[in-house]
PDB file of N, CA and C in Angstrom:
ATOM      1  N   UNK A   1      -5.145  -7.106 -14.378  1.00  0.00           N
ATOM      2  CA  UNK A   1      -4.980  -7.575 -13.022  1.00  0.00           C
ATOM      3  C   UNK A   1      -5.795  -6.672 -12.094  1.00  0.00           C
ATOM      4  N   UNK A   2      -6.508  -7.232 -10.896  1.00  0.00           N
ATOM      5  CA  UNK A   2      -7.807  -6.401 -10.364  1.00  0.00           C
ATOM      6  C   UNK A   2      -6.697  -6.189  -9.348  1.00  0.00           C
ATOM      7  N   UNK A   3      -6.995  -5.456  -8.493  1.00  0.00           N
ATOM      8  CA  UNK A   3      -6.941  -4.273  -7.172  1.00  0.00           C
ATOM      9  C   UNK A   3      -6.039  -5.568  -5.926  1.00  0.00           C
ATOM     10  N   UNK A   4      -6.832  -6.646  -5.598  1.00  0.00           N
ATOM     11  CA  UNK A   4      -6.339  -7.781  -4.868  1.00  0.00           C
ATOM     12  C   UNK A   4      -4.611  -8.398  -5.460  1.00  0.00           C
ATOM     13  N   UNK A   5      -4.976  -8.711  -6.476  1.00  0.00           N
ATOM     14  CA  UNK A   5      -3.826  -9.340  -7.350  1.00  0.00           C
ATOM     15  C   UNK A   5      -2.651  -8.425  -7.207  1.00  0.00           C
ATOM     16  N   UNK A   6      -2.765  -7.406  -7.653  1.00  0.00           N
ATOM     17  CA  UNK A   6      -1.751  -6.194  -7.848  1.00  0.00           C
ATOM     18  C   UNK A   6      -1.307  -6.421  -6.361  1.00  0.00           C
ATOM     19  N   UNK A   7      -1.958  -6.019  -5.307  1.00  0.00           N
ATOM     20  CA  UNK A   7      -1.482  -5.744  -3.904  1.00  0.00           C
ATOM     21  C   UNK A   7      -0.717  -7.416  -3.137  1.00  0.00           C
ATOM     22  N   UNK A   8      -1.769  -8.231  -4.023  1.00  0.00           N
ATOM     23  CA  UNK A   8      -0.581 -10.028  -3.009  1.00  0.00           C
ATOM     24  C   UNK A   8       0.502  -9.854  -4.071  1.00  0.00           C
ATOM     25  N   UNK A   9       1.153  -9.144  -5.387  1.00  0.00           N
ATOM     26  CA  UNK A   9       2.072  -9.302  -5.757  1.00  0.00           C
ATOM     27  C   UNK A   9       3.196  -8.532  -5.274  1.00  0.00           C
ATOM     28  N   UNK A  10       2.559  -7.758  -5.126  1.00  0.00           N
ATOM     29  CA  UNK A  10       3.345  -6.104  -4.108  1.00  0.00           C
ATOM     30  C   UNK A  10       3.777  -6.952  -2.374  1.00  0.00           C
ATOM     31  N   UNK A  11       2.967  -7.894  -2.511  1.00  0.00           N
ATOM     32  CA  UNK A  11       2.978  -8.035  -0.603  1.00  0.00           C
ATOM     33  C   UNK A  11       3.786  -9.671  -1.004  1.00  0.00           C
ATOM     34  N   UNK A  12       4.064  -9.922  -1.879  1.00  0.00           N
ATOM     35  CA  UNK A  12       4.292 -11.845  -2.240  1.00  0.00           C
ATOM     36  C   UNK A  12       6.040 -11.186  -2.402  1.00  0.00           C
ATOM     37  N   UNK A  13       5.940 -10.263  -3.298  1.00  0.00           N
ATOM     38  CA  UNK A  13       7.505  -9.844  -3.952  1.00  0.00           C
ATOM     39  C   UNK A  13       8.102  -9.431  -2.312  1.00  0.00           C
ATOM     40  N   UNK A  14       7.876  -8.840  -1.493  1.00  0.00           N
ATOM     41  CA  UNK A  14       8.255  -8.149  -0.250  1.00  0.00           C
ATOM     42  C   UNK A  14       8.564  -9.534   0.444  1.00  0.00           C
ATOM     43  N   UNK A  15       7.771 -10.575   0.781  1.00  0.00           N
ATOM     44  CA  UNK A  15       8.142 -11.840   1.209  1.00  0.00           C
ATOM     45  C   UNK A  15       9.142 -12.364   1.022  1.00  0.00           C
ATOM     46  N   UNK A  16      10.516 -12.381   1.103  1.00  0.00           N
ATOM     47  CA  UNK A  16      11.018 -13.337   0.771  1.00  0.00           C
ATOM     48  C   UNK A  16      12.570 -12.410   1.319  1.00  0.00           C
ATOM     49  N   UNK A  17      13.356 -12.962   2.591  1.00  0.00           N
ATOM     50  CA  UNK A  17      14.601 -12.990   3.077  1.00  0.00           C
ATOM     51  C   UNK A  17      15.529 -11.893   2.323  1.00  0.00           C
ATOM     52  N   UNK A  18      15.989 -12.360   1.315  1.00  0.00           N
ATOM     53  CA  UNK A  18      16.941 -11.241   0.780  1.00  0.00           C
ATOM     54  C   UNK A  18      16.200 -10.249   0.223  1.00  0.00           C
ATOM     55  N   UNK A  19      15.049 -10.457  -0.430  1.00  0.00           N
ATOM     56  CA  UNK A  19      14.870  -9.171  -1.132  1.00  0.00           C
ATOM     57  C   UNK A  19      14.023  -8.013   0.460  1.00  0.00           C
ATOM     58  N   UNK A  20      14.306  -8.356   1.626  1.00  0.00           N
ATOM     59  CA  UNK A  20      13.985  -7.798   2.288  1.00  0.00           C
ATOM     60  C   UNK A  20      15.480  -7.186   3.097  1.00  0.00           C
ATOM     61  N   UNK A  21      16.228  -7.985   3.340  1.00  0.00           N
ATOM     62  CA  UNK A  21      17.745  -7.429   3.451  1.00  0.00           C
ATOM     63  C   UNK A  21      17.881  -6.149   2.166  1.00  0.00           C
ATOM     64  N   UNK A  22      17.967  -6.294   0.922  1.00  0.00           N
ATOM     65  CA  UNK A  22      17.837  -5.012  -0.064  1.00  0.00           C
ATOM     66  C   UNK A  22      17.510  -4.378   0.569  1.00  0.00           C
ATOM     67  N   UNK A  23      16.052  -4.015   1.025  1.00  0.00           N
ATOM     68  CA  UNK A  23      15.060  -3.277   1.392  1.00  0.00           C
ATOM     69  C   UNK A  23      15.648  -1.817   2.176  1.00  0.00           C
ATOM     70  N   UNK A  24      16.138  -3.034   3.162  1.00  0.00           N
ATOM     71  CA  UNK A  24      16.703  -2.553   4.507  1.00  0.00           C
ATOM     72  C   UNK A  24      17.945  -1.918   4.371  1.00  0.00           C
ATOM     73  N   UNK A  25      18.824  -2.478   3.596  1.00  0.00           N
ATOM     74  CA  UNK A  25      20.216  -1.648   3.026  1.00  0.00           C
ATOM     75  C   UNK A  25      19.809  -0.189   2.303  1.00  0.00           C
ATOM     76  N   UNK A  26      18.664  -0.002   1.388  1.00  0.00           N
ATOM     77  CA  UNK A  26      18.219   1.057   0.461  1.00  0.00           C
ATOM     78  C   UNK A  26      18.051   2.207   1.606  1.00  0.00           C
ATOM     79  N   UNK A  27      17.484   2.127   2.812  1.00  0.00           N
ATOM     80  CA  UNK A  27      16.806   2.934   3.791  1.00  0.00           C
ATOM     81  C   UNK A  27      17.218   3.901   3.500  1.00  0.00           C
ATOM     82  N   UNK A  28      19.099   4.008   3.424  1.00  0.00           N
ATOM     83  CA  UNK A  28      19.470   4.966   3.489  1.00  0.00           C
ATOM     84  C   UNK A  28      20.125   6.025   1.912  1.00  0.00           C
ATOM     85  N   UNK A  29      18.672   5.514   1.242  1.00  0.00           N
ATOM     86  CA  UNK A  29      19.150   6.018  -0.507  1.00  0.00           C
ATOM     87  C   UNK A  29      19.284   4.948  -1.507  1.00  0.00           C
ATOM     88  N   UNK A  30      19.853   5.553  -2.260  1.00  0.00           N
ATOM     89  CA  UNK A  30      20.282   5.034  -3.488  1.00  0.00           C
ATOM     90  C   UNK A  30      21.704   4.184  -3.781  1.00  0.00           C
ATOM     91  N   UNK A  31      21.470   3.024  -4.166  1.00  0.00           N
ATOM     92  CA  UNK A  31      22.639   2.180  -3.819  1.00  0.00           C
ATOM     93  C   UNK A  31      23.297   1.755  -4.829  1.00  0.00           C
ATOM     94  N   UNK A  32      24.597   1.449  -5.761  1.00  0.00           N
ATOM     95  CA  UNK A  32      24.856   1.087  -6.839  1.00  0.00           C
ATOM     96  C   UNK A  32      24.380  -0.924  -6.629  1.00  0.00           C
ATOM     97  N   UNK A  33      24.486  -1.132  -7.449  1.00  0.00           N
ATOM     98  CA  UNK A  33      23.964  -2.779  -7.410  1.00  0.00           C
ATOM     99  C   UNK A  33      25.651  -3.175  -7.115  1.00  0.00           C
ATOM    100  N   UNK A  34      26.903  -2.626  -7.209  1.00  0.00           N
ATOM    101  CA  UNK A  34      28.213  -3.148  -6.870  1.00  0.00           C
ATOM    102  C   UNK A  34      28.442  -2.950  -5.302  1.00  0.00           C
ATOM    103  N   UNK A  35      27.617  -1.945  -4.940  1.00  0.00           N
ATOM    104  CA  UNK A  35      27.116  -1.862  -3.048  1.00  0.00           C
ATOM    105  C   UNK A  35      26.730  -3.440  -2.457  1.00  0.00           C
ATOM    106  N   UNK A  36      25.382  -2.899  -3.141  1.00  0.00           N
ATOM    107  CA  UNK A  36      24.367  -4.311  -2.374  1.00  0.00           C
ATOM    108  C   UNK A  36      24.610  -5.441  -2.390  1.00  0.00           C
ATOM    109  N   UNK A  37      25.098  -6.020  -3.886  1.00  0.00           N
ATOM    110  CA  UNK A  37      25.259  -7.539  -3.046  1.00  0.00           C
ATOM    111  C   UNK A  37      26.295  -7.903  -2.072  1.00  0.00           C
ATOM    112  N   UNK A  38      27.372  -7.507  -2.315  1.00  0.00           N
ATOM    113  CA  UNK A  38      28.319  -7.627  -0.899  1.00  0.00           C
ATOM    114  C   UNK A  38      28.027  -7.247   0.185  1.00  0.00           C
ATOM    115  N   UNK A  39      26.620  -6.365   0.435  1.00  0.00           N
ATOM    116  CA  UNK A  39      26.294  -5.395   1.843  1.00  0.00           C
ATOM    117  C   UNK A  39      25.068  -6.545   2.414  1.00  0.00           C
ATOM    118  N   UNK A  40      24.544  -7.345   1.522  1.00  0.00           N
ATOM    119  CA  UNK A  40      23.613  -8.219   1.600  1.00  0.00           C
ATOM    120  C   UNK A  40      24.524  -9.784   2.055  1.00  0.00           C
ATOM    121  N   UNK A  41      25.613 -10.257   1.447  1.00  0.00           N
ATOM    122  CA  UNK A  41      26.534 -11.212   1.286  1.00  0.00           C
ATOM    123  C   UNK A  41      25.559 -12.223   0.509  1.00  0.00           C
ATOM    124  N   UNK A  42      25.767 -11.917  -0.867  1.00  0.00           N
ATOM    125  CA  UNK A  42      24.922 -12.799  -1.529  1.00  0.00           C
ATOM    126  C   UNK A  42      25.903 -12.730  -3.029  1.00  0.00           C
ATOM    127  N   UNK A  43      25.254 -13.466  -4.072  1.00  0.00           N
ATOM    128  CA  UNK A  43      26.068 -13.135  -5.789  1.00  0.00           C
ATOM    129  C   UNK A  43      25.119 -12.264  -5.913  1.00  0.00           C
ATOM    130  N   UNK A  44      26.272 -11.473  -7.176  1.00  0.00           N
ATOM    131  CA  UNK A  44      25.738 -10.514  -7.901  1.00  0.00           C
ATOM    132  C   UNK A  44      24.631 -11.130  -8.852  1.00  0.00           C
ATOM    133  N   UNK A  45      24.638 -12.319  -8.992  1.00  0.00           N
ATOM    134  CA  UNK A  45      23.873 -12.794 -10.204  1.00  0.00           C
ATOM    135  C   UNK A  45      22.667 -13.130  -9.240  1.00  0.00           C
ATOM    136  N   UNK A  46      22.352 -13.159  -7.973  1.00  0.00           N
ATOM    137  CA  UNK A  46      20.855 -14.126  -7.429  1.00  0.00           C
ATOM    138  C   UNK A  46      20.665 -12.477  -6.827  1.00  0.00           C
ATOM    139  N   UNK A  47      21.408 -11.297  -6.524  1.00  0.00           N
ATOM    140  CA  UNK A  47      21.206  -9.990  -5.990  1.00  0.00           C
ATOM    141  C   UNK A  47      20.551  -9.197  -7.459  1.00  0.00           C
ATOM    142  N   UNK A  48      20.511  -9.714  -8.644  1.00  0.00           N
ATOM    143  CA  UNK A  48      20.214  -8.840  -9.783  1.00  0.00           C
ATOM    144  C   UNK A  48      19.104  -9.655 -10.271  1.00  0.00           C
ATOM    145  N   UNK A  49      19.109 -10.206  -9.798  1.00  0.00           N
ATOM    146  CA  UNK A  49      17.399 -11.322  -9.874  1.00  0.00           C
ATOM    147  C   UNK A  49      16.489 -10.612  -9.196  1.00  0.00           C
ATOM    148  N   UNK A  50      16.416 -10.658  -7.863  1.00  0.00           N
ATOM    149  CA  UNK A  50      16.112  -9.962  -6.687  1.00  0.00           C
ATOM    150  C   UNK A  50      15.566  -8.883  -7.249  1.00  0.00           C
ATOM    151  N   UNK A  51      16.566  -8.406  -7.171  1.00  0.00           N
ATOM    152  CA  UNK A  51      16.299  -6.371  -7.793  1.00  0.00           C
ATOM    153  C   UNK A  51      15.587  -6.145  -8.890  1.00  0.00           C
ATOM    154  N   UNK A  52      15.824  -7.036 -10.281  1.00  0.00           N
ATOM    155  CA  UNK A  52      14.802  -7.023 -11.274  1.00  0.00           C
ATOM    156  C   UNK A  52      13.563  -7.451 -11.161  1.00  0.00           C
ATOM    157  N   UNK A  53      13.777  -8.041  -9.987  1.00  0.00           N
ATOM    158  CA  UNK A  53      11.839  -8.917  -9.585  1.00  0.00           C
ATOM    159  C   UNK A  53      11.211  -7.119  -9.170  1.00  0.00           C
ATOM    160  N   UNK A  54      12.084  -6.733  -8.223  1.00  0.00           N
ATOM    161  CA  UNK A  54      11.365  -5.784  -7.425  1.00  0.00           C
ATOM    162  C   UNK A  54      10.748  -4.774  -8.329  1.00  0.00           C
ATOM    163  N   UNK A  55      12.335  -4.457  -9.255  1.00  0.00           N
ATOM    164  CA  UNK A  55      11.972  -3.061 -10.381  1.00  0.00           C
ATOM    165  C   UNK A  55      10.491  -3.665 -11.096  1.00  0.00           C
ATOM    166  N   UNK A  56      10.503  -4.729 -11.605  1.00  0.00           N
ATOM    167  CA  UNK A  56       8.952  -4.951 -12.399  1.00  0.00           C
ATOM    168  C   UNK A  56       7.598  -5.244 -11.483  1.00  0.00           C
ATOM    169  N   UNK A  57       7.929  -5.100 -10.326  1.00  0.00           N
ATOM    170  CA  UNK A  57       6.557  -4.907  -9.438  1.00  0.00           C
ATOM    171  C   UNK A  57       6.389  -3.389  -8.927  1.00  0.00           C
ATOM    172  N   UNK A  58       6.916  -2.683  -9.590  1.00  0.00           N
ATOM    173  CA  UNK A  58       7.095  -1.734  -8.648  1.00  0.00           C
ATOM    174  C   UNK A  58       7.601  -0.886  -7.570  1.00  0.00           C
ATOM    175  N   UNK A  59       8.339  -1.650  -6.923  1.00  0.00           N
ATOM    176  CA  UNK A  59       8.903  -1.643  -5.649  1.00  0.00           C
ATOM    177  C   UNK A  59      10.197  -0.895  -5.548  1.00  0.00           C
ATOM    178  N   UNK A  60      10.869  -1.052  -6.442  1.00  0.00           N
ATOM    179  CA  UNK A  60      11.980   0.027  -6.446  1.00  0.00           C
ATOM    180  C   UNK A  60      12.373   0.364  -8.031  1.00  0.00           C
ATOM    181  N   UNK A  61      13.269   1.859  -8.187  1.00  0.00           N
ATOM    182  CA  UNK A  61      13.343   2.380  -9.225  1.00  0.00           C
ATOM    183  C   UNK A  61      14.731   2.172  -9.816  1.00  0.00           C
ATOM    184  N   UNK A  62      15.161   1.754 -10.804  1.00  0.00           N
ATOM    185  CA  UNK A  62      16.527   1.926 -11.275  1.00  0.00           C
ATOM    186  C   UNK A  62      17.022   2.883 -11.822  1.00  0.00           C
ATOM    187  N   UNK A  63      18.404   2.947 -12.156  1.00  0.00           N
ATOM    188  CA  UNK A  63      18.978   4.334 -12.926  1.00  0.00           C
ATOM    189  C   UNK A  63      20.023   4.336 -13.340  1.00  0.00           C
ATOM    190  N   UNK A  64      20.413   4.094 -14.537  1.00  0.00           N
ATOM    191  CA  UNK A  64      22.050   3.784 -15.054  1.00  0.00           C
ATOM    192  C   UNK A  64      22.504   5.267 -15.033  1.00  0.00           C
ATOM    193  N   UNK A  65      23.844   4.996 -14.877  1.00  0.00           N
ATOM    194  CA  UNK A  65      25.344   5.737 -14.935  1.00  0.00           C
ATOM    195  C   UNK A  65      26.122   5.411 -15.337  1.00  0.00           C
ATOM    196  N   UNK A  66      26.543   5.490 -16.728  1.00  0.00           N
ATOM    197  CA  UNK A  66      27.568   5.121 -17.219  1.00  0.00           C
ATOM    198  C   UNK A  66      27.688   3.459 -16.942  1.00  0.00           C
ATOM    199  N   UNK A  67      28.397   2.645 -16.677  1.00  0.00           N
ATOM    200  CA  UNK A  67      28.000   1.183 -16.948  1.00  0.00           C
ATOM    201  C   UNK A  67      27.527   0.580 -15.137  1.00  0.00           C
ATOM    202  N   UNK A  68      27.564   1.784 -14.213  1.00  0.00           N
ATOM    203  CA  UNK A  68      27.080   1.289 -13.189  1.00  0.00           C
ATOM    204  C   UNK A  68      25.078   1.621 -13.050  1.00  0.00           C
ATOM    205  N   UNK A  69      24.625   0.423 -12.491  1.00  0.00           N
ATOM    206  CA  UNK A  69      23.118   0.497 -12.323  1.00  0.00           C
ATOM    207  C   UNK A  69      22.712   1.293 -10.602  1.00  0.00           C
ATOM    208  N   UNK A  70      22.027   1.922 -10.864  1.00  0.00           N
ATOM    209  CA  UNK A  70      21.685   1.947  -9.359  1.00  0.00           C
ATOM    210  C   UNK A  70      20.232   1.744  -8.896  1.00  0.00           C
ATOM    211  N   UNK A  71      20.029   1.627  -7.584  1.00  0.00           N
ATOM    212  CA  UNK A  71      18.892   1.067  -7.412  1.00  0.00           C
ATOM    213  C   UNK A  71      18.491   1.770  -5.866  1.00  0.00           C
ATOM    214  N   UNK A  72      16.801   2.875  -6.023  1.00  0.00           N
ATOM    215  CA  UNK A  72      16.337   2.962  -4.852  1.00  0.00           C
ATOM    216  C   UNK A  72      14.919   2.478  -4.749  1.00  0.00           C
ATOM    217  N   UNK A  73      14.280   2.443  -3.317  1.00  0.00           N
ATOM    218  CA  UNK A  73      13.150   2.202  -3.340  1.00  0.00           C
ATOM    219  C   UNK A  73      11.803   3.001  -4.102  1.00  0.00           C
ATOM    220  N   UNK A  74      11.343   2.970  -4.389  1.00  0.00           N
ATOM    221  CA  UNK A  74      10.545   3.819  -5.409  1.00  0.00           C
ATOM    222  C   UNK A  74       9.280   4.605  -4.369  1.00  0.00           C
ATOM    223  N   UNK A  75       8.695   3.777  -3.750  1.00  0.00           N
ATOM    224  CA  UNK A  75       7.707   4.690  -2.726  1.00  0.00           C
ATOM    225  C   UNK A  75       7.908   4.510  -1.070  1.00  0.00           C
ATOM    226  N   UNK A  76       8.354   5.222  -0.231  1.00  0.00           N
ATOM    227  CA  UNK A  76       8.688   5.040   0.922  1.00  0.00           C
ATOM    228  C   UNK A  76       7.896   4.459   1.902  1.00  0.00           C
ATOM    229  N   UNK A  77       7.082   4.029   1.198  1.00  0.00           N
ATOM    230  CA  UNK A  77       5.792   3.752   2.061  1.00  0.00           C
ATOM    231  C   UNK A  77       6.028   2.092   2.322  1.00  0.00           C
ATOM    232  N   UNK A  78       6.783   1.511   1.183  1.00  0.00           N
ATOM    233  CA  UNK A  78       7.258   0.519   1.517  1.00  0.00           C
ATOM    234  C   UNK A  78       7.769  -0.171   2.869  1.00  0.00           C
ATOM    235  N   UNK A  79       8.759   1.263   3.088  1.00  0.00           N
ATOM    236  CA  UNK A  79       9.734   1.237   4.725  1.00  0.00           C
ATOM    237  C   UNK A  79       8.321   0.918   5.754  1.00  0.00           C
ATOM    238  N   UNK A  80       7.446   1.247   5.365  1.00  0.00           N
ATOM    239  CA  UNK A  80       6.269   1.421   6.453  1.00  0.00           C
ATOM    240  C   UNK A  80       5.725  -0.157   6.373  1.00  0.00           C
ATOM    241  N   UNK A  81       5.222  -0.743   5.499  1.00  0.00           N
ATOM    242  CA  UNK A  81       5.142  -2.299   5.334  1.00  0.00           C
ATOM    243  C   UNK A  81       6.146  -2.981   6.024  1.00  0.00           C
ATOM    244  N   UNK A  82       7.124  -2.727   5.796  1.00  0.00           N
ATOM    245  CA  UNK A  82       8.535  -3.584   5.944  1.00  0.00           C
ATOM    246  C   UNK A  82       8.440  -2.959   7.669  1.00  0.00           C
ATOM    247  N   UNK A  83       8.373  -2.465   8.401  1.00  0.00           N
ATOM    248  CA  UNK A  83       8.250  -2.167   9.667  1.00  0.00           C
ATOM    249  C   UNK A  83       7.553  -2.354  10.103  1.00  0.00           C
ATOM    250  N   UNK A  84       6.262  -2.433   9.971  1.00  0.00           N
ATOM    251  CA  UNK A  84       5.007  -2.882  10.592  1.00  0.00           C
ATOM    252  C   UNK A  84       4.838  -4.558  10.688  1.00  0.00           C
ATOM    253  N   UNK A  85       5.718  -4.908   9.623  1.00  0.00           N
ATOM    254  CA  UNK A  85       5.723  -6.477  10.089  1.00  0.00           C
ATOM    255  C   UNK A  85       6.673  -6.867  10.687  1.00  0.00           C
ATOM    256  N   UNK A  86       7.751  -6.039  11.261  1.00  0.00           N
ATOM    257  CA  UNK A  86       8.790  -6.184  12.186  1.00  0.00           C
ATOM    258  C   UNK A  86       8.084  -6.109  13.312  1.00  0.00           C
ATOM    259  N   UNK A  87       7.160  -5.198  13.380  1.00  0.00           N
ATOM    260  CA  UNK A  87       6.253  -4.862  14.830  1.00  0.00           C
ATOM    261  C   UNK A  87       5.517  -5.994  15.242  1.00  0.00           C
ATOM    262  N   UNK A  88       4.430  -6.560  14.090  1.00  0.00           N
ATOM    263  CA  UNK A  88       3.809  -7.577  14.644  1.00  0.00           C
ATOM    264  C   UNK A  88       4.643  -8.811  14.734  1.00  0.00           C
ATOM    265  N   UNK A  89       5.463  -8.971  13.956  1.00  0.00           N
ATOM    266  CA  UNK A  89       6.807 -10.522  14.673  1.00  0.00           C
ATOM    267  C   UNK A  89       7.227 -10.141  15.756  1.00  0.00           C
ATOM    268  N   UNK A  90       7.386  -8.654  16.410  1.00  0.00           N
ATOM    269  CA  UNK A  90       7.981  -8.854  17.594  1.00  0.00           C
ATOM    270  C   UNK A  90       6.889  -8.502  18.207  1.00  0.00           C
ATOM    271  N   UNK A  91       5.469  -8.628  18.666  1.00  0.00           N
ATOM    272  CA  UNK A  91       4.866  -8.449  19.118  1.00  0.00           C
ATOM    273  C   UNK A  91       4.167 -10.073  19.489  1.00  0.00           C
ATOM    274  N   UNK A  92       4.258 -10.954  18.387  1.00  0.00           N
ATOM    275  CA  UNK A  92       4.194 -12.224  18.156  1.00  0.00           C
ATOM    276  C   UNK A  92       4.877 -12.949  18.953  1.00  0.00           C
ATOM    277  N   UNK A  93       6.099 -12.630  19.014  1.00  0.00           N
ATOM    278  CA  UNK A  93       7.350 -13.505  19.359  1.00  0.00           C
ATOM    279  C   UNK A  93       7.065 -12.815  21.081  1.00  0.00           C
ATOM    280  N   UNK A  94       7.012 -12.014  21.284  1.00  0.00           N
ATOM    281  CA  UNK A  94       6.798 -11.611  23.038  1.00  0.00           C
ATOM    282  C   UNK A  94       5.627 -12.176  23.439  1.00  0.00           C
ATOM    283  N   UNK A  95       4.651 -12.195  22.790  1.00  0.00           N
ATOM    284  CA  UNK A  95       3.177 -12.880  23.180  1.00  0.00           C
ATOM    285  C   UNK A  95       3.960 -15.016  23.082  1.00  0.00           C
ATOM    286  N   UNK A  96       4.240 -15.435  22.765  1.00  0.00           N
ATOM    287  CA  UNK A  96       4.451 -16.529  22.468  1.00  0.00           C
ATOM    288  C   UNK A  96       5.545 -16.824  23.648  1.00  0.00           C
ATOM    289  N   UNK A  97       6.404 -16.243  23.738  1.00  0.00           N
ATOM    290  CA  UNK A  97       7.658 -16.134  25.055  1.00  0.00           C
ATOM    291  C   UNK A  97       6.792 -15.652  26.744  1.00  0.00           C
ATOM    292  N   UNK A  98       5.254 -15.265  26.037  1.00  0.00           N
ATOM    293  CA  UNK A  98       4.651 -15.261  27.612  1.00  0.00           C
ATOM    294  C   UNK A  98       3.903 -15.777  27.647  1.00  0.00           C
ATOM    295  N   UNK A  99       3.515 -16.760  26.842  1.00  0.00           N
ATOM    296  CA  UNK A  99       2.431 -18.108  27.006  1.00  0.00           C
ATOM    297  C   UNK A  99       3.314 -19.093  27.545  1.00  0.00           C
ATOM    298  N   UNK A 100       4.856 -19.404  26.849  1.00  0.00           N
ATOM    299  CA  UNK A 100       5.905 -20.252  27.323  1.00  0.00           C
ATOM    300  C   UNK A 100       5.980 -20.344  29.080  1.00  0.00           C
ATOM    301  N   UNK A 101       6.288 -19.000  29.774  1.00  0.00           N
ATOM    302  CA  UNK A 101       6.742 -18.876  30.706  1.00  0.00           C
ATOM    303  C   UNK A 101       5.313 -19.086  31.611  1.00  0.00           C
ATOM    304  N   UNK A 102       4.296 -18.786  31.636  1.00  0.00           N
ATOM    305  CA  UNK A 102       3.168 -19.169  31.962  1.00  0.00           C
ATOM    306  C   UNK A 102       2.757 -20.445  32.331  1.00  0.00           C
ATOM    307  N   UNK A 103       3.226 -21.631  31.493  1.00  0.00           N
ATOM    308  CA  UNK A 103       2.967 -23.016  31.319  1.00  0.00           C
ATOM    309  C   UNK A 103       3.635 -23.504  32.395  1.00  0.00           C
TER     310      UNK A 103
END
């Protein structure tokens, strides 16, 4: 897989509603997977989908304990993706709310 591919899978896996709620719950560490899906309000079974997509792209690291799994983000740099497109939606969404009022 070339340099492009690797990065729209890294940026395709980040896309998508819940596995960005995860994201956002992890901020603060390392989370057991019996945390997150209730902190997310989702099943454990579509929250361990999620999380196994992420662990095989990269995106976050797992770690058993005894029969509990846990799960953090693996490079923090992530938080920085995941914020920067909070910036430009709300930078989007204010530019669009002053074309509205303009009209």
């Amino acid at each position: 897989m070339d340099k492009n591919h690797f990065q729209a899978e890294i940026l395709k896996t980040l896309g998508q509603p819940t596995r960005l709620k995860i994201i956002d719950f992890l901020r603060n560490g390392e989370r057991c997977v019996c945390e997150i899906f209730p902190a997310i309000s989702e099943e454990q079974s579509n929250t361990s989908r999620h999380l196994n997509l992420m662990v095989s792209s990269g995106i976050l690291f797992r770690r058993k304990e005894g029969v509990k799994i846990f799960y953090a983000v693996k490079h923090h740099e992530i938080f920085e993706i995941v914020d920067l497109a909070a910036m430009i939606m709300t930078e989007e969404i204010t530019g669009r709310h002053k074309l509205l009022l303009a009209a």
